[in-house]
N, C-alpha and C. Protein backbone atom coordinates (compact mmCIF):
# COMPACT_ATOMS: atom_id res chain seq x y z
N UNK A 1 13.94 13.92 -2.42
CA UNK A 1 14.28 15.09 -3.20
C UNK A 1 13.82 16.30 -2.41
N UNK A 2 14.51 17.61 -2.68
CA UNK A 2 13.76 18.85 -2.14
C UNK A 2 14.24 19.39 -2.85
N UNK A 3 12.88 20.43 -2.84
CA UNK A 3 13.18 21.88 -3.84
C UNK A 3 12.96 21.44 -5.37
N UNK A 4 12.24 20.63 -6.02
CA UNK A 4 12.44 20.22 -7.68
C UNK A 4 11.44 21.64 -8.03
N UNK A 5 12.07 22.48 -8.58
CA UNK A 5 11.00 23.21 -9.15
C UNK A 5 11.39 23.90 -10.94
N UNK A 6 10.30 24.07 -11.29
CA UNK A 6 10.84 24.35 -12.55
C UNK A 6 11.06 26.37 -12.97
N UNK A 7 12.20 26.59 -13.48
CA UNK A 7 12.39 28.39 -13.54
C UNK A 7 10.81 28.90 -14.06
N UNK A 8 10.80 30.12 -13.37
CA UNK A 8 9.73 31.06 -13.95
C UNK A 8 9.27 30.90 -14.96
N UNK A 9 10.26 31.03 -16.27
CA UNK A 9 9.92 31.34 -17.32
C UNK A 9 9.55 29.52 -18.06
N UNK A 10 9.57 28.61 -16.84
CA UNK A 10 9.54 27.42 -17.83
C UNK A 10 7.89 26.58 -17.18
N UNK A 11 6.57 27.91 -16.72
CA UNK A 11 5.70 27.17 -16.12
C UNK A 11 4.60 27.70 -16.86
N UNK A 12 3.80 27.28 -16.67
CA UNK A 12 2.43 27.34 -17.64
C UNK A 12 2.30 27.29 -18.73
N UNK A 13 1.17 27.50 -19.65
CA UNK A 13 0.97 27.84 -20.83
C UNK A 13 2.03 28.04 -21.76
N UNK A 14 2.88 28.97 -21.31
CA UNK A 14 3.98 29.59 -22.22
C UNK A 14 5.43 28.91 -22.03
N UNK A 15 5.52 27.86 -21.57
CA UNK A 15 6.74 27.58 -21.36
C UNK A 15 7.81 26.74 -22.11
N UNK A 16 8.70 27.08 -22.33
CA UNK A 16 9.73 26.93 -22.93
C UNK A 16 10.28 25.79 -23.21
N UNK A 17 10.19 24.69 -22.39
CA UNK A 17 10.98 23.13 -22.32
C UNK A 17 9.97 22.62 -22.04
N UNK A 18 9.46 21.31 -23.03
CA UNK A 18 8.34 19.96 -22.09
C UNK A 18 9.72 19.05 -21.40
N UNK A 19 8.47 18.68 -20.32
CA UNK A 19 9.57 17.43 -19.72
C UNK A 19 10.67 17.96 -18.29
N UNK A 20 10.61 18.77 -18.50
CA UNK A 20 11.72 19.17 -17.71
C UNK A 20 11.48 18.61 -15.98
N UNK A 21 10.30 18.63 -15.42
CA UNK A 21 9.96 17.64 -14.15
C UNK A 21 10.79 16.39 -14.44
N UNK A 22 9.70 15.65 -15.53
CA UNK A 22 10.54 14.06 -15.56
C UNK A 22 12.23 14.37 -15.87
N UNK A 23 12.72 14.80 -16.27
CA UNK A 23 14.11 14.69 -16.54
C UNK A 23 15.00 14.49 -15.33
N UNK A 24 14.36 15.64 -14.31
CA UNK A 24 14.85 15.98 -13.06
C UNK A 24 14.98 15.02 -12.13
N UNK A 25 13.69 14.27 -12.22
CA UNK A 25 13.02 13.23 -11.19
C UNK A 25 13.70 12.04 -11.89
N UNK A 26 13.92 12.14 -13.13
CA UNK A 26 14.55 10.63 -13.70
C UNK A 26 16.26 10.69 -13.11
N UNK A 27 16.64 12.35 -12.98
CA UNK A 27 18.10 12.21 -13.15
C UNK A 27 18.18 11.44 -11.30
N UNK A 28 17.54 11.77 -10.41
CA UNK A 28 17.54 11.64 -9.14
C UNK A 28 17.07 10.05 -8.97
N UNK A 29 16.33 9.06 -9.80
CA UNK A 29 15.52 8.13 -9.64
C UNK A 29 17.25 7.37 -10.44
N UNK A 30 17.90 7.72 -11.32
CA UNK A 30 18.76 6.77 -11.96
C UNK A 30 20.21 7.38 -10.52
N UNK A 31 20.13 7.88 -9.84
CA UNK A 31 21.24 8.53 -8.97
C UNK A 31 20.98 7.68 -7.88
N UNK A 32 19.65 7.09 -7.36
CA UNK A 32 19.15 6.12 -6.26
C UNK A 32 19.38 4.64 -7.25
N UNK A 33 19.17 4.68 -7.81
CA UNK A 33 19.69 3.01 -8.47
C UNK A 33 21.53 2.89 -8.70
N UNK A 34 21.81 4.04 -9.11
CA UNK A 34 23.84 3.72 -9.03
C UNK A 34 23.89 3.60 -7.17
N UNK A 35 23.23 4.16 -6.61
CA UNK A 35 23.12 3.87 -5.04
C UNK A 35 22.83 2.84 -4.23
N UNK A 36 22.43 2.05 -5.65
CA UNK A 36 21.55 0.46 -4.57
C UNK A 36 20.69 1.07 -3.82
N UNK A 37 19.48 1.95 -3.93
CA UNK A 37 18.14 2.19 -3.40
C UNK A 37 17.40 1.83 -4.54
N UNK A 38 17.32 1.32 -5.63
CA UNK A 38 16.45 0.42 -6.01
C UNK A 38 15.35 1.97 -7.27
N UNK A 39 16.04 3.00 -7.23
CA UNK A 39 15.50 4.20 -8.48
C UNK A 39 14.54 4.65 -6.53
N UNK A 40 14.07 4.52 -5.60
CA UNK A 40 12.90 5.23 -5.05
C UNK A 40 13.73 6.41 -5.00
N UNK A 41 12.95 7.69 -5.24
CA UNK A 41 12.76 8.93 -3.94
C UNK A 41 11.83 9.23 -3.41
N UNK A 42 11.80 9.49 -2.34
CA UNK A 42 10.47 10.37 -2.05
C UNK A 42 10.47 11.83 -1.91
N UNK A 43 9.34 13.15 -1.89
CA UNK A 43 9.51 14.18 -1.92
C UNK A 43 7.93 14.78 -1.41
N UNK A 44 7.88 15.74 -1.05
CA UNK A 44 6.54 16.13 -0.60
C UNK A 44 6.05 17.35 -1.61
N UNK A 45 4.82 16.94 -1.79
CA UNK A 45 3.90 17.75 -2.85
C UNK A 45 3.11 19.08 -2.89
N UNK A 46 3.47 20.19 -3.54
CA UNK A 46 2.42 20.95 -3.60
C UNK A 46 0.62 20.54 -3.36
N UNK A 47 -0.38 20.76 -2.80
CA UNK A 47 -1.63 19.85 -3.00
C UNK A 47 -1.97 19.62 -4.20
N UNK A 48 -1.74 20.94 -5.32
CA UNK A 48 -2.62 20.95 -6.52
C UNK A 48 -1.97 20.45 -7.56
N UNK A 49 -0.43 19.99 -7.43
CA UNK A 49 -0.05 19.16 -7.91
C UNK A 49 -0.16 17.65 -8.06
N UNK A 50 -0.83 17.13 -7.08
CA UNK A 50 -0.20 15.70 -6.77
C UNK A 50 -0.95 14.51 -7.92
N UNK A 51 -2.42 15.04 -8.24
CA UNK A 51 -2.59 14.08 -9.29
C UNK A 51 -1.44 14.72 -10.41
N UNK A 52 -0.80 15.63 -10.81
CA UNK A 52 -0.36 15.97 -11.99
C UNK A 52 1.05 14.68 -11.52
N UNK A 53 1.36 14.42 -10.47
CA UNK A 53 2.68 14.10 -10.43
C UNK A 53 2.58 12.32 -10.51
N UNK A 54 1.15 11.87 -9.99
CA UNK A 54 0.50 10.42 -10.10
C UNK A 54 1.09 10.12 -11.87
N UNK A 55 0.34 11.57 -12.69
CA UNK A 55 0.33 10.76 -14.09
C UNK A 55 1.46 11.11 -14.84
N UNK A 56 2.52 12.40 -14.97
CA UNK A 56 3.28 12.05 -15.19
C UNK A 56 4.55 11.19 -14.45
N UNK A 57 4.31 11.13 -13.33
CA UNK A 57 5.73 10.81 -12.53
C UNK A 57 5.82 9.19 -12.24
N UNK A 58 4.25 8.86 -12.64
CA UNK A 58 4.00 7.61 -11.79
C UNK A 58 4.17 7.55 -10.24
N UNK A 59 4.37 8.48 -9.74
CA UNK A 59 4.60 8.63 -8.14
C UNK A 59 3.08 7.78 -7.27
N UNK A 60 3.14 7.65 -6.40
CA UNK A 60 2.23 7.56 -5.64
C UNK A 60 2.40 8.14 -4.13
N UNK A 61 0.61 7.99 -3.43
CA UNK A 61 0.93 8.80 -1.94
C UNK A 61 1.57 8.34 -0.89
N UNK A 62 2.24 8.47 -0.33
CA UNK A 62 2.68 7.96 1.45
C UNK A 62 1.51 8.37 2.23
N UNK A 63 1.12 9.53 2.26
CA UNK A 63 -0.14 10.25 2.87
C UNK A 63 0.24 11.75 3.55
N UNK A 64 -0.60 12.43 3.39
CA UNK A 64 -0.52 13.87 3.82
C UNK A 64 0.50 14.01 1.85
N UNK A 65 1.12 15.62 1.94
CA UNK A 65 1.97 15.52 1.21
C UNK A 65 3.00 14.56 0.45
N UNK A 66 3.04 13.44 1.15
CA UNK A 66 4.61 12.94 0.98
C UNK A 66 4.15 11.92 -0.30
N UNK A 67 4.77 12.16 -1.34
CA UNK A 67 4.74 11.12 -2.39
C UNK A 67 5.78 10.10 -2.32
N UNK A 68 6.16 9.28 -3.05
CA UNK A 68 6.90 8.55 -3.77
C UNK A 68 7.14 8.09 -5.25
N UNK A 69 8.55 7.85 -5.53
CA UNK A 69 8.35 6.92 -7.15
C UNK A 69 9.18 5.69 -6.86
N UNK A 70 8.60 4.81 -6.91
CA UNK A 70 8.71 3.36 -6.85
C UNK A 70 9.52 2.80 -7.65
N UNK A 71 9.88 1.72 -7.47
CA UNK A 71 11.01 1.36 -8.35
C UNK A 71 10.55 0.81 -10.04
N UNK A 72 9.57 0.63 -9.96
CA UNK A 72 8.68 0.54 -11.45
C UNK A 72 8.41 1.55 -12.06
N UNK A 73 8.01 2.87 -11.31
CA UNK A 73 8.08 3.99 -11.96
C UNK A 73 9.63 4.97 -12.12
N UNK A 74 10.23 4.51 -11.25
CA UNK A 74 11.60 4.95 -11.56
C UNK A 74 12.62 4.28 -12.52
N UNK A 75 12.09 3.32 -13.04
CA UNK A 75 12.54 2.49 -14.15
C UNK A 75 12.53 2.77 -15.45
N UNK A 76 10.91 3.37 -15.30
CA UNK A 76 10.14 3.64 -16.77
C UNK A 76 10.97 5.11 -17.00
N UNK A 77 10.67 6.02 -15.94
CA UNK A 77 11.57 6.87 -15.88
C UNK A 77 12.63 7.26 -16.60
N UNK A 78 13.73 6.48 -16.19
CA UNK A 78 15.49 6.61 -16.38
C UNK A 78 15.66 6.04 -17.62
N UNK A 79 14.55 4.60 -17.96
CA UNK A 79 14.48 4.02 -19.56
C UNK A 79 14.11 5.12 -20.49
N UNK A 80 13.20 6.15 -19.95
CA UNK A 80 12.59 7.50 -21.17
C UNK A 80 13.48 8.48 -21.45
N UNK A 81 14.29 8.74 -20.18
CA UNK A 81 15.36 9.74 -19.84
C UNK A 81 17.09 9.29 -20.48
N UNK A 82 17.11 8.16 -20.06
CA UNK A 82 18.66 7.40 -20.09
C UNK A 82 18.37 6.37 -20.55
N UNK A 83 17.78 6.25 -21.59
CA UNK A 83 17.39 4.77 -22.56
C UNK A 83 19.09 3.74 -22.49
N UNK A 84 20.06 3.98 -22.04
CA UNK A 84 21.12 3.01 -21.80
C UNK A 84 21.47 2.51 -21.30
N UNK A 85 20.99 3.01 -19.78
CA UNK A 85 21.24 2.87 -18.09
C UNK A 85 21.51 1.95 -17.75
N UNK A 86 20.14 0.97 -18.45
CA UNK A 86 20.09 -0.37 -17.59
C UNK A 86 20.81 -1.47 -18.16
N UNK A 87 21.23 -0.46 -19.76
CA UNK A 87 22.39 -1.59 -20.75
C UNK A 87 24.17 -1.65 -20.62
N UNK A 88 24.05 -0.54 -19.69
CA UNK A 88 25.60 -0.30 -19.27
C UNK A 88 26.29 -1.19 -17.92
């Protein structure tokens, strides 16, 4: 993935939509499984993000920046996002 970021008005404290990361990351994680890559992407991390992205994203590190979401976490994912996916 590059570039996932969420609008101005939809960050901190005050923001407007929950969820909107996972949605993004689910729509890209169910776009690698219609692909036969198995749900992975990988993407590289802000630093002060990366535990935030461990617990919601289930991602884990490659090392330096570079995360991943695995095909277990890209599962849980697309099942929270697209509860039909895997029934179609």
């Amino acid at each position: 993935m590059h570039l996932v970021e969420s609008a101005t008005f939809n960050k901190g404290k005050n923001k407007v939509y929950l969820g909107v990361l996972g949605n993004l990351v689910a729509y890209a994680c169910r776009w690698s499984f219609e692909l036969g890559c198995d749900g992975f992407v990988s993407f590289d991390s802000k630093s002060t993000l990366k535990a935030h992205y461990v617990q919601v994203l289930g991602a884990s590190e490659l090392g330096g920046l570079r995360m991943y979401v695995g095909t277990p976490a890209a599962a849980a994912l697309v099942t929270q996002y697209y509860p039909d996916f895997f029934t179609t």
